[in-house]
C-alpha atoms as a PDB file:
ATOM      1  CA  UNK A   1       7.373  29.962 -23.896  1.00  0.00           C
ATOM      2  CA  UNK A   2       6.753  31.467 -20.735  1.00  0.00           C
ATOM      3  CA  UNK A   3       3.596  29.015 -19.757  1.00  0.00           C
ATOM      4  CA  UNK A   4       6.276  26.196 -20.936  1.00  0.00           C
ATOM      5  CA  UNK A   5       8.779  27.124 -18.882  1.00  0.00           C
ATOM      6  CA  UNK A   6       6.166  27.478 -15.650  1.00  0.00           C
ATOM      7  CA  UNK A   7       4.636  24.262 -16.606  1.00  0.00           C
ATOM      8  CA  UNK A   8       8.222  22.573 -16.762  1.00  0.00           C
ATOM      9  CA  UNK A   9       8.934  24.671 -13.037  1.00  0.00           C
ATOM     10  CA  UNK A  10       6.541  23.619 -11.627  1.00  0.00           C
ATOM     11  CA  UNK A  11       6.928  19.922 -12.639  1.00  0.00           C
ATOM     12  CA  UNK A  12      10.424  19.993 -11.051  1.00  0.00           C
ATOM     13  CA  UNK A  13       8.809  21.449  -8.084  1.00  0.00           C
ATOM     14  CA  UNK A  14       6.181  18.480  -7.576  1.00  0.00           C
ATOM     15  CA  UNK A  15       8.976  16.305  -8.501  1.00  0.00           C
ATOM     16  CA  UNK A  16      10.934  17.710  -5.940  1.00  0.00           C
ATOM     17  CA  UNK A  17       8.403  17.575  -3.133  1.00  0.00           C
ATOM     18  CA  UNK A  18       7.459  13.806  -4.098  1.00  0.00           C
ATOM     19  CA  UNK A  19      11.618  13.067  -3.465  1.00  0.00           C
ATOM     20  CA  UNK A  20      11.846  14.614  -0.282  1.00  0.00           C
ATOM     21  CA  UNK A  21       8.611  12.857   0.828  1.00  0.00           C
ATOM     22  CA  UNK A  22       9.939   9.689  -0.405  1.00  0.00           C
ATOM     23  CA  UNK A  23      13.180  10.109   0.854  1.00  0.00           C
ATOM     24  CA  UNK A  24      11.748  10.937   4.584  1.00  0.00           C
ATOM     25  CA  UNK A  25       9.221   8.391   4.597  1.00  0.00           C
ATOM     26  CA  UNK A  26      11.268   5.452   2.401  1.00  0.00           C
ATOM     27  CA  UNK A  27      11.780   2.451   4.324  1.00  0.00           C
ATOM     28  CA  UNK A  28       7.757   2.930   5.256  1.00  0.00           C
ATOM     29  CA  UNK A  29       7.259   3.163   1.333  1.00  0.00           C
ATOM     30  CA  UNK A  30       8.768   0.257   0.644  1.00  0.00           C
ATOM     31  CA  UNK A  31       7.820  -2.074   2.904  1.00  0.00           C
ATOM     32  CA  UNK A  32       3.979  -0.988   2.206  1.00  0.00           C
ATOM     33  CA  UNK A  33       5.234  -2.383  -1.320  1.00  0.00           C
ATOM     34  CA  UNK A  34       5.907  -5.928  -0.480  1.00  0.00           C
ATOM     35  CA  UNK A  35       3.376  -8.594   1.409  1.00  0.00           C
ATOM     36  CA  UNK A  36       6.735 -10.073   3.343  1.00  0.00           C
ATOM     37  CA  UNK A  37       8.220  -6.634   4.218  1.00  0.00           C
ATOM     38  CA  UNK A  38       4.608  -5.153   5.243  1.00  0.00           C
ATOM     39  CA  UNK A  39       4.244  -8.174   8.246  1.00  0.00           C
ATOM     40  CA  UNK A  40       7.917  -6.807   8.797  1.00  0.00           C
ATOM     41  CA  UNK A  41       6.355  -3.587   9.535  1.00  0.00           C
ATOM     42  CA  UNK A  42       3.662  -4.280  11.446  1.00  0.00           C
ATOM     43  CA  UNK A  43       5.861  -6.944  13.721  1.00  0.00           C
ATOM     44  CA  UNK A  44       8.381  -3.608  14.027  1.00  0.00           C
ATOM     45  CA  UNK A  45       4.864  -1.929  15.402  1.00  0.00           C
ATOM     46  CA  UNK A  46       4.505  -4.713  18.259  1.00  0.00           C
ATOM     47  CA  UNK A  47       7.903  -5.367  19.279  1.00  0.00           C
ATOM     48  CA  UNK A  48       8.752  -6.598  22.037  1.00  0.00           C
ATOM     49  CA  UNK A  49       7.180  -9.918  21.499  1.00  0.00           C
ATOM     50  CA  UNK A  50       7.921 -12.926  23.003  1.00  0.00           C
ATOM     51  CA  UNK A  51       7.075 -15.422  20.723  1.00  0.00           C
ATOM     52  CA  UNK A  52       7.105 -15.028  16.567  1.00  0.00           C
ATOM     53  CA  UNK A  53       5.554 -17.912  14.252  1.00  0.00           C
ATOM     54  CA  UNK A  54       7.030 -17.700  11.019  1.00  0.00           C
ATOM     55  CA  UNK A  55       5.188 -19.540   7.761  1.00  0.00           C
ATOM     56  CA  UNK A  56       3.427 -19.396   5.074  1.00  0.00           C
ATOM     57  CA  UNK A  57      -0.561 -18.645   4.237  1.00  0.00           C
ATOM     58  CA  UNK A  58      -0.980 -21.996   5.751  1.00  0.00           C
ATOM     59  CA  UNK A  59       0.858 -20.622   9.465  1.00  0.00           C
ATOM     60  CA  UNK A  60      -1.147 -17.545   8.727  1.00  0.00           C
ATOM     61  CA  UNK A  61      -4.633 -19.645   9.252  1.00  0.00           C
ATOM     62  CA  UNK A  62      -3.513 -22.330  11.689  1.00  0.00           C
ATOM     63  CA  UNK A  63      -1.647 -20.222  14.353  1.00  0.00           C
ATOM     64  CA  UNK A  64      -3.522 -17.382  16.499  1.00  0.00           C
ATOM     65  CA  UNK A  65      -1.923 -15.688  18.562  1.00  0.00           C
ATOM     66  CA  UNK A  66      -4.207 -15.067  21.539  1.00  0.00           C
ATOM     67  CA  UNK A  67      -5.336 -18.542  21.239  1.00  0.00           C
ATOM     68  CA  UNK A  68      -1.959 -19.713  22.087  1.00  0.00           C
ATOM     69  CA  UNK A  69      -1.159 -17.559  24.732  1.00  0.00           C
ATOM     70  CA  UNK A  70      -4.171 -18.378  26.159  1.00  0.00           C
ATOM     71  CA  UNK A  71      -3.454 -22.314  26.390  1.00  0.00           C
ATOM     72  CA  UNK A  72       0.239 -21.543  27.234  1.00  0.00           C
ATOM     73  CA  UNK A  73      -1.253 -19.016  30.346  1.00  0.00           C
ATOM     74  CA  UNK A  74      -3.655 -21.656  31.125  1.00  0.00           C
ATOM     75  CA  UNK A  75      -0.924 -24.189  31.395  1.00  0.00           C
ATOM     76  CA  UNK A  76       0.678 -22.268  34.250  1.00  0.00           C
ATOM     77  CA  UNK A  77       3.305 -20.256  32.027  1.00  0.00           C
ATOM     78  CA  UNK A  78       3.312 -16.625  32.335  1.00  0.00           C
ATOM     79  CA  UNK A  79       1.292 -14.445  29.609  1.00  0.00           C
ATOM     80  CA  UNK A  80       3.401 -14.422  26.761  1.00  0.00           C
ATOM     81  CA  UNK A  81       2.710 -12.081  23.725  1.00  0.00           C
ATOM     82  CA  UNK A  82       2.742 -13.480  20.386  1.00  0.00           C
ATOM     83  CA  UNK A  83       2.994 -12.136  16.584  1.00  0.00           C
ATOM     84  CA  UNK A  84       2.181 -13.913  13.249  1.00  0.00           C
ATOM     85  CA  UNK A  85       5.021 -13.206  10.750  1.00  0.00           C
ATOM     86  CA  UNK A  86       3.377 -15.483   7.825  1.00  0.00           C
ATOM     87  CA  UNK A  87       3.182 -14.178   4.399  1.00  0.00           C
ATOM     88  CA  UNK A  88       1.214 -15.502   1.907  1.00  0.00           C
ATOM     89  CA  UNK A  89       2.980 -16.654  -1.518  1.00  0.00           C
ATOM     90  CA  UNK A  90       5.943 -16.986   0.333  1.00  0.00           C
ATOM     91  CA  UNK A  91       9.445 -18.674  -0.381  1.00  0.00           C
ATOM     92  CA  UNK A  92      12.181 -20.384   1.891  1.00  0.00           C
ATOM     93  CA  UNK A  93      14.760 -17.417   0.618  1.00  0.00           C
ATOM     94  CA  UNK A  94      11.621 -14.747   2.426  1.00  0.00           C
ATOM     95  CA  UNK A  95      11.565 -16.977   5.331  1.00  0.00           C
ATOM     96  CA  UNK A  96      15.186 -16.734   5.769  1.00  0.00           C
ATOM     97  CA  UNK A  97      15.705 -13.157   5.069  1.00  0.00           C
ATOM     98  CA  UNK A  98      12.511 -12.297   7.580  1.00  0.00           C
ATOM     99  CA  UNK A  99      14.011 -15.060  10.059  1.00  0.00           C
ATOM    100  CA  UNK A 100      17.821 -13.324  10.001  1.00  0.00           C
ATOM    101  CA  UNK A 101      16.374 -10.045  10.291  1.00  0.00           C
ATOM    102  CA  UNK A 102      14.002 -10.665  13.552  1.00  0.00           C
ATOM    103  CA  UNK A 103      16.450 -13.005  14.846  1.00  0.00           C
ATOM    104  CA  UNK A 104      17.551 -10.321  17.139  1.00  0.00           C
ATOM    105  CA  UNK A 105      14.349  -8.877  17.775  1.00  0.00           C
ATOM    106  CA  UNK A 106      13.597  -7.362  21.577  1.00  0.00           C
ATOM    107  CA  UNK A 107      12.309  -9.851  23.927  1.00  0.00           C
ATOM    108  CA  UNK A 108      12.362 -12.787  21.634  1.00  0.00           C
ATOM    109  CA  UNK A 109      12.239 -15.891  23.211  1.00  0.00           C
ATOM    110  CA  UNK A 110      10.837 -18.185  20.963  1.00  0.00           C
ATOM    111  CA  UNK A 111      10.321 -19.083  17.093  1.00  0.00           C
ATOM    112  CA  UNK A 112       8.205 -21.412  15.430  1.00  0.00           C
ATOM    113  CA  UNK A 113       9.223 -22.118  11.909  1.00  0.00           C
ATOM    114  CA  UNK A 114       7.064 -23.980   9.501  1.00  0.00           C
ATOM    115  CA  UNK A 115       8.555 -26.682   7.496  1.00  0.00           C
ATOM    116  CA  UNK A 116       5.916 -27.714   4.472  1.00  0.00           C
ATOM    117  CA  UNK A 117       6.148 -27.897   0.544  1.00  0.00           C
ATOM    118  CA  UNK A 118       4.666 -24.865   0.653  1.00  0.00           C
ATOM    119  CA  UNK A 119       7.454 -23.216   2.333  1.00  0.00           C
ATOM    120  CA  UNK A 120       9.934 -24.705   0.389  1.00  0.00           C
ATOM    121  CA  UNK A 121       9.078 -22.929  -2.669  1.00  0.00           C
ATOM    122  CA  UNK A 122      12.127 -21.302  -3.784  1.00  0.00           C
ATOM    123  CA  UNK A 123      12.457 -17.744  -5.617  1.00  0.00           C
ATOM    124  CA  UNK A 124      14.632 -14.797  -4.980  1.00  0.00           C
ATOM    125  CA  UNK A 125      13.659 -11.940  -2.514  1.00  0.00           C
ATOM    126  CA  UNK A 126      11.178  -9.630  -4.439  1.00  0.00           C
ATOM    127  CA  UNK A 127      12.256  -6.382  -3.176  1.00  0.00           C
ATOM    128  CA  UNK A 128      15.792  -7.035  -4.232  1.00  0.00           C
ATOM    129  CA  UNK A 129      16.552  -3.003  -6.142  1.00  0.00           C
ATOM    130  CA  UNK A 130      19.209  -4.618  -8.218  1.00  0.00           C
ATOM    131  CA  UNK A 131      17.408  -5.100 -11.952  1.00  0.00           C
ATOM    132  CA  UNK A 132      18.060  -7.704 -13.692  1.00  0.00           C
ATOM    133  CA  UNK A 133      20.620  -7.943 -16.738  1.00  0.00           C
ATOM    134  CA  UNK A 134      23.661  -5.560 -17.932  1.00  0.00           C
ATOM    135  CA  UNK A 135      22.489  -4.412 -20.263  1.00  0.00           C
ATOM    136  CA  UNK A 136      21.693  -0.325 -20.846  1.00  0.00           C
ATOM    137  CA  UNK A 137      18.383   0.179 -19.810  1.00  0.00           C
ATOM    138  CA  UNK A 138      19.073  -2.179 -16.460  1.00  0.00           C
ATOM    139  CA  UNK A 139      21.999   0.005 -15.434  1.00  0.00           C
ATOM    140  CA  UNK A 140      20.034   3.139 -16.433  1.00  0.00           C
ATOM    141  CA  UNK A 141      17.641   1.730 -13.775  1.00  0.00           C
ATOM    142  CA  UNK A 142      20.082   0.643 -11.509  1.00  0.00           C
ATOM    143  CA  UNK A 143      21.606   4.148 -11.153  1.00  0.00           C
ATOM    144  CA  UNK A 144      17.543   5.477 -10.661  1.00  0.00           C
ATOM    145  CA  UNK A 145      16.701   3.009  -7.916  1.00  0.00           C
ATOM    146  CA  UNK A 146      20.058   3.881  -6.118  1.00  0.00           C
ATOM    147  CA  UNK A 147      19.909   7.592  -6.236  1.00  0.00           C
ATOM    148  CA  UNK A 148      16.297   8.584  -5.871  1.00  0.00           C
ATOM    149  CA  UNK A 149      13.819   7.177  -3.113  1.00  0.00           C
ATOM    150  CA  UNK A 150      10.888   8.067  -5.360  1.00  0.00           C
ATOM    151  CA  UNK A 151      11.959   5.534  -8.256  1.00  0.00           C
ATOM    152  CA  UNK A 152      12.687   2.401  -5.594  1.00  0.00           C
ATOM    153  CA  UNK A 153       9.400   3.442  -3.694  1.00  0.00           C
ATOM    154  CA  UNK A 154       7.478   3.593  -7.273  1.00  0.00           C
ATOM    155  CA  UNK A 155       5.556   0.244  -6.453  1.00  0.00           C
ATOM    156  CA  UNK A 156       3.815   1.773  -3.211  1.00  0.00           C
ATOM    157  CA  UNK A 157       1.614   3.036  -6.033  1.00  0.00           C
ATOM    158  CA  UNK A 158      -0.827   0.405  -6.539  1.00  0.00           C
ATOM    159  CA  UNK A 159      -3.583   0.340  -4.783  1.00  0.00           C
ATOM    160  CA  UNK A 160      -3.130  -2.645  -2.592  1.00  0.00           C
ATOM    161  CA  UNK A 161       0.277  -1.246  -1.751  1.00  0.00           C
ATOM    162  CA  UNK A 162      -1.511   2.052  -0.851  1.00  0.00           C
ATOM    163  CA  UNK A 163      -4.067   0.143   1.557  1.00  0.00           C
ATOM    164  CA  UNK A 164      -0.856  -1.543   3.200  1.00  0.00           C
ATOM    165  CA  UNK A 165       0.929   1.954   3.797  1.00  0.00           C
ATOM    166  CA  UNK A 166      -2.466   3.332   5.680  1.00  0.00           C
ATOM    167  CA  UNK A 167      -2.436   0.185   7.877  1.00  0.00           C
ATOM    168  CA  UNK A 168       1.293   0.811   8.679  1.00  0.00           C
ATOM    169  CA  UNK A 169       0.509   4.367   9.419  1.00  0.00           C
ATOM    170  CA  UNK A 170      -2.489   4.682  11.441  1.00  0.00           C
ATOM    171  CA  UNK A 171      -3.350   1.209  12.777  1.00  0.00           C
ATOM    172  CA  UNK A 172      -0.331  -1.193  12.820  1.00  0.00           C
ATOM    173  CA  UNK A 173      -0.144  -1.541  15.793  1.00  0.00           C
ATOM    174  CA  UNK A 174      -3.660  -3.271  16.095  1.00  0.00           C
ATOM    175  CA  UNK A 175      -2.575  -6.464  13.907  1.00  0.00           C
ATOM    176  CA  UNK A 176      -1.031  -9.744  15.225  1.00  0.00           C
ATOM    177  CA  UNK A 177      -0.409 -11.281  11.776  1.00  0.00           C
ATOM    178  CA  UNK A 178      -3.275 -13.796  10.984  1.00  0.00           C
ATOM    179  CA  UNK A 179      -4.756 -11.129   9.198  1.00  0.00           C
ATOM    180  CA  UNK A 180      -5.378 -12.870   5.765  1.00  0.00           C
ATOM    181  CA  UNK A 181      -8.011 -10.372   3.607  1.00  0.00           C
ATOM    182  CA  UNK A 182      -9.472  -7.372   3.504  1.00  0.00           C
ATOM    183  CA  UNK A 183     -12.248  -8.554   6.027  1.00  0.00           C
ATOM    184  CA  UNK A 184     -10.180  -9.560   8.605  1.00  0.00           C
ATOM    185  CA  UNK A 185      -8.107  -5.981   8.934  1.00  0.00           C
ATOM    186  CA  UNK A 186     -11.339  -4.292   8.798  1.00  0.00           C
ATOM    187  CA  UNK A 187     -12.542  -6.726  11.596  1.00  0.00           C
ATOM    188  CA  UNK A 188      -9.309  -5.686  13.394  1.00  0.00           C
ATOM    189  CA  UNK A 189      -9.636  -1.705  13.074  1.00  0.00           C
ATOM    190  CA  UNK A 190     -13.115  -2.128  14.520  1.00  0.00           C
ATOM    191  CA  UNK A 191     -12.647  -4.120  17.502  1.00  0.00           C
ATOM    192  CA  UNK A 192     -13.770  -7.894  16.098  1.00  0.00           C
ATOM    193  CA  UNK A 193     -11.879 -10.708  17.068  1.00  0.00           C
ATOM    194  CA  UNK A 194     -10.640 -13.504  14.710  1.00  0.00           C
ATOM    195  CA  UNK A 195     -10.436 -16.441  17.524  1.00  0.00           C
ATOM    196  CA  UNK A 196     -13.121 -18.818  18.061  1.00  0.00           C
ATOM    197  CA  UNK A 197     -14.299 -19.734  22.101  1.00  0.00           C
ATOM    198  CA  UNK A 198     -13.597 -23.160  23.262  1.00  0.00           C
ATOM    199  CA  UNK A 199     -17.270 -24.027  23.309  1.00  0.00           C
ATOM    200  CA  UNK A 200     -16.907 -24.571  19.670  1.00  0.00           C
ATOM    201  CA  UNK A 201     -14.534 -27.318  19.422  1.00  0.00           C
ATOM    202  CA  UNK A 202     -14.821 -30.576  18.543  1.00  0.00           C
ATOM    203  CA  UNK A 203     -13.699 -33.148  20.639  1.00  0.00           C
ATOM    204  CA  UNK A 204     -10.631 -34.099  18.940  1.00  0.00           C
ATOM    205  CA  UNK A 205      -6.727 -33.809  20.108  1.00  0.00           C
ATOM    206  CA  UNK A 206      -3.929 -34.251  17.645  1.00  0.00           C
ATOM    207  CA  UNK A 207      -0.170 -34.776  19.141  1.00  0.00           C
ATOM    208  CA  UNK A 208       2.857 -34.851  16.845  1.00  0.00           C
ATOM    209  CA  UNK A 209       4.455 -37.791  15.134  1.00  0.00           C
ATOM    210  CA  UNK A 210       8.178 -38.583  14.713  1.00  0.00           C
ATOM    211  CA  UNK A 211       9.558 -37.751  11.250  1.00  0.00           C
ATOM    212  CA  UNK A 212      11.864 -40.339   9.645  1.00  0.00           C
ATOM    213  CA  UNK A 213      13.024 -42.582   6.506  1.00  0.00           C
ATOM    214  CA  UNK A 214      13.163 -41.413   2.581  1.00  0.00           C
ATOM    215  CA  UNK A 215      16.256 -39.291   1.558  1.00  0.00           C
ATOM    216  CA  UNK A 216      17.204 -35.867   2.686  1.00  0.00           C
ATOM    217  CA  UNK A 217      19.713 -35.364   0.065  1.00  0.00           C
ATOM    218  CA  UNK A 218      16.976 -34.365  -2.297  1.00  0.00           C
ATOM    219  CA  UNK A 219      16.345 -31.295  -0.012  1.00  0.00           C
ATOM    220  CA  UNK A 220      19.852 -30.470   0.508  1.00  0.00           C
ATOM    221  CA  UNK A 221      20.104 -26.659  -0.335  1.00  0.00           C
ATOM    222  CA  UNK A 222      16.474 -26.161   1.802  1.00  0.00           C
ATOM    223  CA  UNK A 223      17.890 -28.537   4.485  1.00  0.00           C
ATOM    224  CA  UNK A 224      20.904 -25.619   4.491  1.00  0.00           C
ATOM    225  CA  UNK A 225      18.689 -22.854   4.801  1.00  0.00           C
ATOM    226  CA  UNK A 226      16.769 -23.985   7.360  1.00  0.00           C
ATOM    227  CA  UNK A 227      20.186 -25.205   9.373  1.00  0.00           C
ATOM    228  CA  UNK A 228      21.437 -21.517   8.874  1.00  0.00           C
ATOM    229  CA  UNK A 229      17.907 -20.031  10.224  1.00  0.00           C
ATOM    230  CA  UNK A 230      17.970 -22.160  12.937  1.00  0.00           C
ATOM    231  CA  UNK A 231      21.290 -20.818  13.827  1.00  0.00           C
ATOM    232  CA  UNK A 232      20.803 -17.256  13.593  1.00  0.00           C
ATOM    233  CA  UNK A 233      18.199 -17.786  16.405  1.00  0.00           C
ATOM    234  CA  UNK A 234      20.348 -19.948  18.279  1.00  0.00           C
ATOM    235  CA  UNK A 235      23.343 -17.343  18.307  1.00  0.00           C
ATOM    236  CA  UNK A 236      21.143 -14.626  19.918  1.00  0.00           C
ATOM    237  CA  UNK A 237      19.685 -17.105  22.596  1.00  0.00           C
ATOM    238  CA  UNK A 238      15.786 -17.683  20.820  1.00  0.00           C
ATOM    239  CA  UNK A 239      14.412 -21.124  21.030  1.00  0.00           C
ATOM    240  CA  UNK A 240      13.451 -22.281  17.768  1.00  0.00           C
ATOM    241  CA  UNK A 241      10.653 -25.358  17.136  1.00  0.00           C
ATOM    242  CA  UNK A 242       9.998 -26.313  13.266  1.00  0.00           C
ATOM    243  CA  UNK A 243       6.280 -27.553  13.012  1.00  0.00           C
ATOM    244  CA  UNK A 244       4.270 -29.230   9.838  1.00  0.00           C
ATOM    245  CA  UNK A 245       0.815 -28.067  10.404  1.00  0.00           C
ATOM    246  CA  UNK A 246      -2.415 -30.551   9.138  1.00  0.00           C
ATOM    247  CA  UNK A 247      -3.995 -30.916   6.062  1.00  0.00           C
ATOM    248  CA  UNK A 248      -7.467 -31.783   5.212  1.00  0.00           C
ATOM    249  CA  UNK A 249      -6.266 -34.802   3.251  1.00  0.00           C
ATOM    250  CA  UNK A 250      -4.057 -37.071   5.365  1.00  0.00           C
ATOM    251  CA  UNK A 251      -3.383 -39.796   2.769  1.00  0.00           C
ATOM    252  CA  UNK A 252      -1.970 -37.985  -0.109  1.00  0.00           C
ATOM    253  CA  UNK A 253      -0.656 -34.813   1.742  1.00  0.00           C
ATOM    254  CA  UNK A 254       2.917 -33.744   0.234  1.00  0.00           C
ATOM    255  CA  UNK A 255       4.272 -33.534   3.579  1.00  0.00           C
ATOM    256  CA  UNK A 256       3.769 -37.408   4.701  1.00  0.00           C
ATOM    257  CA  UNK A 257       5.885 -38.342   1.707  1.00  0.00           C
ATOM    258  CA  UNK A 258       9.188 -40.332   2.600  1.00  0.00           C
ATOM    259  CA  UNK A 259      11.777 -37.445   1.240  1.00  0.00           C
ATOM    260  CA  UNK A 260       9.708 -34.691   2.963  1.00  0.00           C
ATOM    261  CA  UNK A 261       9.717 -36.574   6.495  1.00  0.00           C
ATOM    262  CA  UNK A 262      13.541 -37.083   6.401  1.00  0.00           C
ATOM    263  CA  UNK A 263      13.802 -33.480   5.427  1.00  0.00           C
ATOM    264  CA  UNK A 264      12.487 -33.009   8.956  1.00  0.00           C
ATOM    265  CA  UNK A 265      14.112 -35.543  10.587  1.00  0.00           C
ATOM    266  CA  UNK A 266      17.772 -34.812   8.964  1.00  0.00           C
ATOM    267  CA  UNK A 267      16.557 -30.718  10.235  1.00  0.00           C
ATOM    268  CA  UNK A 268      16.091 -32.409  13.753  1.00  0.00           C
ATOM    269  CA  UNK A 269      19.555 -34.108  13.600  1.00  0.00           C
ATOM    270  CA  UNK A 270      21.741 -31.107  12.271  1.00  0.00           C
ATOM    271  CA  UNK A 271      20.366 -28.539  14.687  1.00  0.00           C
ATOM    272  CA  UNK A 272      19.135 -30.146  17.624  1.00  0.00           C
ATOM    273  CA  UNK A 273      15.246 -28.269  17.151  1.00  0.00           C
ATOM    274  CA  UNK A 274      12.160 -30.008  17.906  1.00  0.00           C
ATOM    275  CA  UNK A 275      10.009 -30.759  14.714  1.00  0.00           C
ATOM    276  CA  UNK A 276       5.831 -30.833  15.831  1.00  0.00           C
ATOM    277  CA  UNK A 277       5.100 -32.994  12.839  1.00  0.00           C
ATOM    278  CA  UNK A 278       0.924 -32.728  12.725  1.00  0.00           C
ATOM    279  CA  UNK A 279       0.874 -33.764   9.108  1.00  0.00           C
ATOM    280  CA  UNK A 280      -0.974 -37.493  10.269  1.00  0.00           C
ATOM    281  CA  UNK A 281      -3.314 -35.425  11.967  1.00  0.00           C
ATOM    282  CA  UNK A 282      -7.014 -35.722  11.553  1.00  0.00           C
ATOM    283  CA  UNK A 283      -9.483 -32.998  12.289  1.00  0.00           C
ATOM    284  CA  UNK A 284     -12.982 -32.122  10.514  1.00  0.00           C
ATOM    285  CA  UNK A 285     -13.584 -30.657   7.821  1.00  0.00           C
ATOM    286  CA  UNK A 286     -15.332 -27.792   9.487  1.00  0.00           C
ATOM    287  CA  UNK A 287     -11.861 -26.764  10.546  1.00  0.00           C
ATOM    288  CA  UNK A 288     -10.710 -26.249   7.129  1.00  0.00           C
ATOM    289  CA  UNK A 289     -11.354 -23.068   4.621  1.00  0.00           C
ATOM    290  CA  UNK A 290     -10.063 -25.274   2.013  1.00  0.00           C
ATOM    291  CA  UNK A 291      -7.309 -28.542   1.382  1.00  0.00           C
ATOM    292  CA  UNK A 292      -4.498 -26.945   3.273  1.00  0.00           C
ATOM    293  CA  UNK A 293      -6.062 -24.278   5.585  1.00  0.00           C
ATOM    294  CA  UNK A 294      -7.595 -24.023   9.036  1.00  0.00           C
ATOM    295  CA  UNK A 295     -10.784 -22.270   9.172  1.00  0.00           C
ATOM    296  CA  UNK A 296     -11.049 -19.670  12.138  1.00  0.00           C
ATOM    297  CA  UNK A 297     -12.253 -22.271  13.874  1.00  0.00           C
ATOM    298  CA  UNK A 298      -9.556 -24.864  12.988  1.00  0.00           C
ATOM    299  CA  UNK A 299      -6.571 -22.761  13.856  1.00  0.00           C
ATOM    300  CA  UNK A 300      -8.214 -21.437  17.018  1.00  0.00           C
ATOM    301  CA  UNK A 301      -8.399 -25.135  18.365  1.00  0.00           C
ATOM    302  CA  UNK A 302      -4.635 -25.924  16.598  1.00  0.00           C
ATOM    303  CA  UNK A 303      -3.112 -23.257  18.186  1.00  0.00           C
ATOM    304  CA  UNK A 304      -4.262 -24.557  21.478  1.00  0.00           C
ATOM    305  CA  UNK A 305      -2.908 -28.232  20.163  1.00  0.00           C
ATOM    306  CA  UNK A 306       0.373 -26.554  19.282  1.00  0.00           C
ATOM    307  CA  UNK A 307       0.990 -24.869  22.747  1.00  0.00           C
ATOM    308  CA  UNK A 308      -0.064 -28.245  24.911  1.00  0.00           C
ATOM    309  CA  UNK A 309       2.427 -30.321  22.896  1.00  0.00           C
ATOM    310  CA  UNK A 310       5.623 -27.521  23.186  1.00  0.00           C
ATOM    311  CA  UNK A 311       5.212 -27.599  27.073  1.00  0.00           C
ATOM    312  CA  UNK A 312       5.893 -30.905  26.708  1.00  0.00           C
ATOM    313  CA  UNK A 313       9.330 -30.727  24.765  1.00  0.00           C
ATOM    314  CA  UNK A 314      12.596 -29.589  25.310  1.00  0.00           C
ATOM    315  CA  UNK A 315      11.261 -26.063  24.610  1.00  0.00           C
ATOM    316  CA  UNK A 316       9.629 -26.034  28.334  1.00  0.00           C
ATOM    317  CA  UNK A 317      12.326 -22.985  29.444  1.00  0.00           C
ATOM    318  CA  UNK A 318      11.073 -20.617  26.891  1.00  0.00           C
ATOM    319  CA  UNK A 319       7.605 -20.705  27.465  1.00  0.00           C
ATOM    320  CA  UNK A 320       7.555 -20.449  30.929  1.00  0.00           C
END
C-alpha cells in the first residue's frame, strides 16, 4: 500500500508539473497544434511587417516574400518587409479568423487576399475547444478543455505538432511563410534561400484580366465573408488587393468559370478592392510543382509579376 500510494503521489506530482507547464506556456502549445495558428505564431515572431499575403498552399508557392520586395524596391518604393500567412488545407472561415485577427497588426499597410476554389472551401475553425454534441461525455470534455491547459494543449503531442513548437521556440523568427515541407525549414535554419535569381526566368510577363459575367448569387455567403474581411482591414487603415494566382491548365481551371469570375467582380463592386485576376495567365510548365502550384522558380518570377502590376493600381499609396 505504501508503494501504491507513492506511485499514485507521484503521478499527481508529474501531473501537476505538466499543468503548470502547460498553463505557462499555453497559447505557444496550442498554436504549435494547428497548421493556421502555427503561421499565426511565426507572423507574431516578425511583426512589424508591412505587407501580409494571405492564401492557401497555392499563395504559399506563388508569393515570396523577398522576391516581391525586391521588384517593389526596384520600382522606386521604399524596402518594404513582407510575411506569408498561407496555410495549407485551408478554409475561407481560417482565412477570416487569421484575416480579423492580423487586421490590426503593427505596421500593416497592405494585404493581399487570395480569392480561388481552393480558398473557398468551407469548414469550421479546427481549434474551436467547444466539443461537439450535449451529450455526457462532450460536456465531461467541455468542462476538461476549459479548466486545465494540459487537456486543450493535448494535441501538441504528435510529432508534427512537436516539430512546429521547436520552430516557434528557437527559430521563428527565421521564417517568412513560404515554408511548405520539412526541406524548406531546414533550408531556412541553415541559411539557404528559397528564391530563384532573375537569370532564370523565362521571358514571359503575365498582367491581370478583368473579372466579369456568370452569377454571384451562387457564392453569396463566401461573397459575405470576404466583404467582412475586406472591412476589418479597411477599418484599421490596411490596403487590401484580392488576387487569383495561375494555374498550369488555363482552359479548364475552376477559377475562369463564369460564377467564379463574378464572384470576383461582385467582391470588386461591394468593397471597392482591386482583384489581380492571373487565372488566363500562361507560364511554363517549369514554373509549376504540379496543376495548381508554382515551382520555386514560378513563384519567384510571379511574385515579381504581382508587385509590377499593384504599382500600377489604386494600391500605389501603400507600397510606396
Amino acid at each position: 500500500m505504501r508503494r501504491l500510494g507513492a506511485y499514485l503521489l507521484a503521478l499527481a506530482l508529474i501531473g501537476a508539473a505538466l499543468e503548470l507547464f502547460a498553463r505557462g506556456f499555453r497559447t505557444t502549445l496550442i498554436d504549435a497544434s494547428h497548421r493556421a495558428l502555427f503561421k499565426a505564431a511565426l507572423l507574431d515572431r516578425r511583426l512589424p511587417v508591412d505587407v501580409v499575403f494571405f492564401g492557401s498552399s497555392r499563395t504559399g508557392e506563388a508569393l515570396r516574400p523577398m522576391s516581391f520586395s525586391d521588384e517593389l524596391a526596384a520600382g522606386g518604393a521604399r524596402r518594404m518587409s513582407a510575411f506569408n500567412m498561407s496555410v495549407q488545407y485551408t478554409s475561407l472561415e481560417i482565412l477570416d479568423a487569421l484575416a480579423t485577427r492580423f487586421a490590426a497588426a503593427p505596421g500593416l499597410r497592405l494585404a493581399i487576399v487570395e480569392v480561388t476554389k481552393h480558398q473557398l472551401t468551407r469548414a469550421p475553425v479546427p481549434w474551436s475547444d467547444a466539443p461537439a454534441g450535449a451529450d455526457f461525455d462532450a460536456r465531461v470534455g467541455g468542462w476538461l478543455v476549459a479548466h486545465s491547459a494540459l487537456v486543450a494543449a493535448r494535441k501538441v503531442l504528435v510529432l508534427d505538432s512537436l516539430a512546429r513548437l521547436f520552430a516557434i521556440l528557437a527559430v521563428g523568427g527565421r521564417f517568412d511563410g513560404t515554408e511548405q515541407f520539412g526541406t524548406d525549414y531546414a533550408a531556412k535554419i541553415f541559411g539557404g534561400a528559397a528564391d530563384v535569381d532573375r537569370s532564370a526566368y523565362a521571358a514571359v510577363e503575365c498582367a491581370p484580366v478583368a473579372s466579369e459575367g456568370g452569377d454571384p448569387s451562387l457564392f453569396a455567403g463566401e461573397l459575405e465573408i470576404y466583404t467582412r474581411i475586406a472591412g476589418a482591414f479597411s477599418a484599421r487603415g490596411v490596403q487590401v488587393v484580392f488576387y487569383v494566382p495561375p494555374m498550369q491548365d488555363t482552359v479548364t481551371a475552376t477559377e475562369i468559370d463564369p460564377n467564379h469570375r463574378a464572384l470576383r467582380a461582385a467582391l470588386h463592386a461591394r468593397t471597392g478592392a482591386p482583384v489581380l485576376d492571373f487565372s488566363t495567365c500562361q507560364l511554363p510548365p517549369a514554373y509549376f510543382r504540379d496543376a495548381i502550384h508554382l515551382s520555386h522558380v514560378g513563384g519567384s518570377h510571379f511574385s515579381r509579376m504581382l508587385a509590377r502590376a499593384l504599382a500600377k493600381e489604386s494600391v500605389a499609396r501603400a507600397v510606396q
